[in-house]
Protein backbone atom coordinates (compact mmCIF):
# COMPACT_ATOMS: atom_id res chain seq x y z
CA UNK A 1 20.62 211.00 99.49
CA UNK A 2 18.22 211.39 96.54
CA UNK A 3 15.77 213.09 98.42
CA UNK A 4 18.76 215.45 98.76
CA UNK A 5 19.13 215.73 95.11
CA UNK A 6 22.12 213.40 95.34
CA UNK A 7 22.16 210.46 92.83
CA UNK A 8 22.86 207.51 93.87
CA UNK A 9 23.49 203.76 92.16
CA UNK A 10 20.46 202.33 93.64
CA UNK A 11 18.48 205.20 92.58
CA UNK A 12 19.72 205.32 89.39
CA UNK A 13 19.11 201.45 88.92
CA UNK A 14 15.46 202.21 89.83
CA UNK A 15 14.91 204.69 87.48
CA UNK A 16 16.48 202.49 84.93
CA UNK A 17 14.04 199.61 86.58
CA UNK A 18 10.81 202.03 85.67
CA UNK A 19 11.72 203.25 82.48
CA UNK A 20 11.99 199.87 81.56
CA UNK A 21 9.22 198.73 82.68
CA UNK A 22 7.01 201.40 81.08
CA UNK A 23 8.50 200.79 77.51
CA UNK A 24 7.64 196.78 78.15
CA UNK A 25 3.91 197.91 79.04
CA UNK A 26 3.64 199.96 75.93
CA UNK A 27 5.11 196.95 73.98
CA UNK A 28 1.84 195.01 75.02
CA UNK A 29 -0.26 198.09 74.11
CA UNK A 30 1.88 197.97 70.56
CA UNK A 31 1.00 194.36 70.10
CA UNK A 32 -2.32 194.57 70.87
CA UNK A 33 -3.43 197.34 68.50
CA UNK A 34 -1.36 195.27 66.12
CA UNK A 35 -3.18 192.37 66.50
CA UNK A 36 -6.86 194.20 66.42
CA UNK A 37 -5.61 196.16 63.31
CA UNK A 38 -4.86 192.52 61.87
CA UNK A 39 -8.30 191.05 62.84
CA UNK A 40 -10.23 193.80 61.18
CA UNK A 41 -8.02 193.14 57.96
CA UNK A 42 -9.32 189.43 57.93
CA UNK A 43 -12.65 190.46 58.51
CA UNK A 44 -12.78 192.00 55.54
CA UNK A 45 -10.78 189.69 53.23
CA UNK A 46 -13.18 187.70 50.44
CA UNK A 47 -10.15 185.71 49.20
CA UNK A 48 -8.21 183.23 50.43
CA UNK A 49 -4.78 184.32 49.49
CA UNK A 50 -2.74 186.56 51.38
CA UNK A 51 -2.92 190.22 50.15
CA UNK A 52 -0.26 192.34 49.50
CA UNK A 53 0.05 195.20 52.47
CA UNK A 54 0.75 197.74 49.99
CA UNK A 55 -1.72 197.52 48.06
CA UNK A 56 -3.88 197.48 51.58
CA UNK A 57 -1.96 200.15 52.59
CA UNK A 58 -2.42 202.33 48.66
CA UNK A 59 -6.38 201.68 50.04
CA UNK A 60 -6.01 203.36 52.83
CA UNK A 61 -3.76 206.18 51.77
CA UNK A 62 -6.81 207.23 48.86
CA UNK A 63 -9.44 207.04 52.04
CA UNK A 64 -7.18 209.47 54.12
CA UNK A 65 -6.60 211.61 51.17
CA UNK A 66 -10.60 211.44 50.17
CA UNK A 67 -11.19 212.90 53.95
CA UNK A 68 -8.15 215.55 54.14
CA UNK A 69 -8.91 218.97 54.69
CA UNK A 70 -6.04 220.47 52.83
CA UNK A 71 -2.88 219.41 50.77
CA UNK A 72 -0.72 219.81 53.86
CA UNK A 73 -2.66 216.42 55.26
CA UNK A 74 -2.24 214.94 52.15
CA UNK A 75 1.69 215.50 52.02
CA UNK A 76 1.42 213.86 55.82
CA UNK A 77 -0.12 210.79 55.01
CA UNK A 78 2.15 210.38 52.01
CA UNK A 79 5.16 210.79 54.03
CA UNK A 80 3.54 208.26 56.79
CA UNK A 81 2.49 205.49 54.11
CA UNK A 82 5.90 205.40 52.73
CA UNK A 83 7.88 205.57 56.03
CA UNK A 84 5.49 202.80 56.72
CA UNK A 85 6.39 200.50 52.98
CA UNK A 86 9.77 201.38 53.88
CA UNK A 87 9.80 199.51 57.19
CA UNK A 88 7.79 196.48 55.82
CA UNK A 89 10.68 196.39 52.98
CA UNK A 90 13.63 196.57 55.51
CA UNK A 91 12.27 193.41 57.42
CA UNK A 92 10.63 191.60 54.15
CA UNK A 93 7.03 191.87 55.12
CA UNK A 94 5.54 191.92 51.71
CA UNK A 95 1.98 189.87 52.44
CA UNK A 96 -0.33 189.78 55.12
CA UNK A 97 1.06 186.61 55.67
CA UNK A 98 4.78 187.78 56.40
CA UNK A 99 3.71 190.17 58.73
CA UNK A 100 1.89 187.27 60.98
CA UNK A 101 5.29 185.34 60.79
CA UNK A 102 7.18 188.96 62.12
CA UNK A 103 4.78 189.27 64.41
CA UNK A 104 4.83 186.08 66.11
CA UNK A 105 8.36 186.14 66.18
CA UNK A 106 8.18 189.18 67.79
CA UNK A 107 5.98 188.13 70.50
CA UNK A 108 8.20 185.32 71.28
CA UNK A 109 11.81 187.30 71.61
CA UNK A 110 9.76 190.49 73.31
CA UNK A 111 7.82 187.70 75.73
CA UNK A 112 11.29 186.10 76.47
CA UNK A 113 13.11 189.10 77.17
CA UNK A 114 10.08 190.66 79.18
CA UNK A 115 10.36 187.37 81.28
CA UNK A 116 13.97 187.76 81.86
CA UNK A 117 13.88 191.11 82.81
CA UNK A 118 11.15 190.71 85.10
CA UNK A 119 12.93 188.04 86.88
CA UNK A 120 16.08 189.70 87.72
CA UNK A 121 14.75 192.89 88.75
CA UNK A 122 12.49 190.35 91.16
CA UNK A 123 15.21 188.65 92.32
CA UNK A 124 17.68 192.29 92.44
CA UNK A 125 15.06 193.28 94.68
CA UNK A 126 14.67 189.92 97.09
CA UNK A 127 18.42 190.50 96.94
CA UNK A 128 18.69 194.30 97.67
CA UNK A 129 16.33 193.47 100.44
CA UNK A 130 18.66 190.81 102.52
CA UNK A 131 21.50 192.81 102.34
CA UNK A 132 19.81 195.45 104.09
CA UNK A 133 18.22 193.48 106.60
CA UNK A 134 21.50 192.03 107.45
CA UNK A 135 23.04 195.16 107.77
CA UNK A 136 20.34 196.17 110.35
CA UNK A 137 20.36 193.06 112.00
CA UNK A 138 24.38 193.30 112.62
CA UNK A 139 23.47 197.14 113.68
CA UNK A 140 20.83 196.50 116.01
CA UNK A 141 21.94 192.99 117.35
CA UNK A 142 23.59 194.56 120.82
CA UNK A 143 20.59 196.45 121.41
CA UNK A 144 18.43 193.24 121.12
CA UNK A 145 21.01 191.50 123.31
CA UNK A 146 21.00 194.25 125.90
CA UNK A 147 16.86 194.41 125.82
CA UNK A 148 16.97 190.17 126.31
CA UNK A 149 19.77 190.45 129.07
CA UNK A 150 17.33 192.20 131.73
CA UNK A 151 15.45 190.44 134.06
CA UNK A 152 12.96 192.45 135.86
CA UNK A 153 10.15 193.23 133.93
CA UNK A 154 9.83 196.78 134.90
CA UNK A 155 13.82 197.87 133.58
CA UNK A 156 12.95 195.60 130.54
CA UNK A 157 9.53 197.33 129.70
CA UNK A 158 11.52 200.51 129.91
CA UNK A 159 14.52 199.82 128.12
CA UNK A 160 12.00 198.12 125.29
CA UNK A 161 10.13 201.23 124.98
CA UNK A 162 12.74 203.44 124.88
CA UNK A 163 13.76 201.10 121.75
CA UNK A 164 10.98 199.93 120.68
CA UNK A 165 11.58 200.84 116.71
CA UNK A 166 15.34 199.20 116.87
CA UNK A 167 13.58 195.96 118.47
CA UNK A 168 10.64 195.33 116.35
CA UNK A 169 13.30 196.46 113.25
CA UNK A 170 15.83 193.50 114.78
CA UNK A 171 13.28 191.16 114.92
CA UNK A 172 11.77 191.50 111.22
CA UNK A 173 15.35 191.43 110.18
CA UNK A 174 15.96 187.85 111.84
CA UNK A 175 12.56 186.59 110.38
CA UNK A 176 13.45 187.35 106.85
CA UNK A 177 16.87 186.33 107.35
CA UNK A 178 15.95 183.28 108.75
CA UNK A 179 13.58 182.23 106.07
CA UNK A 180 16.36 183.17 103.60
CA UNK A 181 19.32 181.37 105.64
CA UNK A 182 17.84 178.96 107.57
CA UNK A 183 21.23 177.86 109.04
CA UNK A 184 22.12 181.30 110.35
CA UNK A 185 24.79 181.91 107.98
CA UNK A 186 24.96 185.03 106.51
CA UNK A 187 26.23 185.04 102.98
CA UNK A 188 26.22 188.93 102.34
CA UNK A 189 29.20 188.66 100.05
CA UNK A 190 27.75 186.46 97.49
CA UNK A 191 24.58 188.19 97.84
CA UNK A 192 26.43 191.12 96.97
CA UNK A 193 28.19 189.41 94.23
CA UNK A 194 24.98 188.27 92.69
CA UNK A 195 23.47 191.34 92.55
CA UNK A 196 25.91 193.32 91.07
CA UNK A 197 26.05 190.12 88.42
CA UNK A 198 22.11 190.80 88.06
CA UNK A 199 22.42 193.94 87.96
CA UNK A 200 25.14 194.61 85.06
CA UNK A 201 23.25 191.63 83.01
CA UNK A 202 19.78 193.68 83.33
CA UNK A 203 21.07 196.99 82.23
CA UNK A 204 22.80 195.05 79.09
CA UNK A 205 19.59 193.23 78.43
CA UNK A 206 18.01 196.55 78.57
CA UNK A 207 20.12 197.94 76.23
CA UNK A 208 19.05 194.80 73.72
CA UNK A 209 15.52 195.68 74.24
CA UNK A 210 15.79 198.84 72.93
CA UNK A 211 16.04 198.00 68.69
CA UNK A 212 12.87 195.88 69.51
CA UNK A 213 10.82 198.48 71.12
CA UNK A 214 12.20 200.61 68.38
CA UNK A 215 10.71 198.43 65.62
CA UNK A 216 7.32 198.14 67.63
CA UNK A 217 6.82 201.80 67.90
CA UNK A 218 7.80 202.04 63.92
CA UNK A 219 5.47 199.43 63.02
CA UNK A 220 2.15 201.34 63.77
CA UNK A 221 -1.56 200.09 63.45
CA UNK A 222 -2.22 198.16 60.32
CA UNK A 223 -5.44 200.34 58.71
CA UNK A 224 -8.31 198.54 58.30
């Protein structure tokens, strides 16, 4: 149906799926240019007390402004250095200090939540994946039946080729049914029940996510 065009839930799951894992990837990228932006701060600190960002931030501000080609760049960094104070006033990051403490903090609720997500959409997919095999294997079970049922080799070779892709699809269907229900029983209802459980809790966690990738892509690169 979507390669017709037509939406579907699953597909629109996926999608969701994607998106979300592209705005967790750029969350490492975030954190990592934080973290370098950080350690080339240090590097240059001859004190041991924790400077003042703003005042790191004024720095760098002058050394754009030294460099700018017209007043037009110079009205840009403005505006960018005090969206930037803003931000670090809104969350009480006045030292270099307090922004270590945010960050760490960040790392922790981002990690957790990356973990989380990751695990349901592992285990949406495990689950996605039994219900359709047991689908196929209920489809397909009368074929495999009427294959198994013939006993001359000839009629079975030919009845076996002539289904050849709804036999070798029954019989991957058993395996990973088997290793999932080892005592034959089916439970496709609470599979189904658990997935749709998984799968409103990951689009609300998603939803969560968002303010925090929101205040990763507003915090930029400390300058050096």
């Amino acid at each position: 149906m979507e390669a017709r065009g037509i939406a579907t839930d699953k597909g629109s799951l996926n999608r969701l799926i994607r998106t979300t894992n592209q705005k967790l990837r750029e969350i490492a990228r975030r954190i990592t240019e934080l973290l370098q932006g950080i350690v080339e701060i240090k590097e240059r600190l001859n004190t041991p007390q924790s400077p003042v960002l703003a005042d790191l931030l004024t720095q760098r501000l002058e050394q754009r402004n030294a460099g700018a080609w017209s007043n037009k760049a110079k009205i840009g960094n403005l505006k960018e250095f005090s969206e930037l104070v803003l931000i670090l006033q809104e969350r009480g990051i006045v030292t270099l200090a307090d922004f270590d403490t945010y960050l760490q903090n960040f790392q922790r609720k981002s990690a957790a939540m990356t973990t989380a997500l990751n695990a349901k959409s592992a285990r949406m997919k495990e689950l996605e994946e039994l219900i359709r095999f047991a689908g196929e294997f209920k489809r397909l079970t009368p074929i495999y039946e009427e294959w198994n049922s013939i006993r001359f080799k000839k009629a079975r070779d030919k009845y076996k080729a002539e289904h050849e892709r709804e036999i070798n699809l029954f019989l991957l269907a058993k395996r990973k049914l088997d290793a999932a229900a080892p005592d034959h029983k089916l439970p496709v209802k609470a599979w189904q029940k658990e997935l749709d459980k998984l799968t409103a809790e990951y689009q609300t966690e998603s939803e969560q996510l968002k303010p925090i990738l929101q205040h990763q892509i507003q915090i930029r690169t400390l300058p050096a």
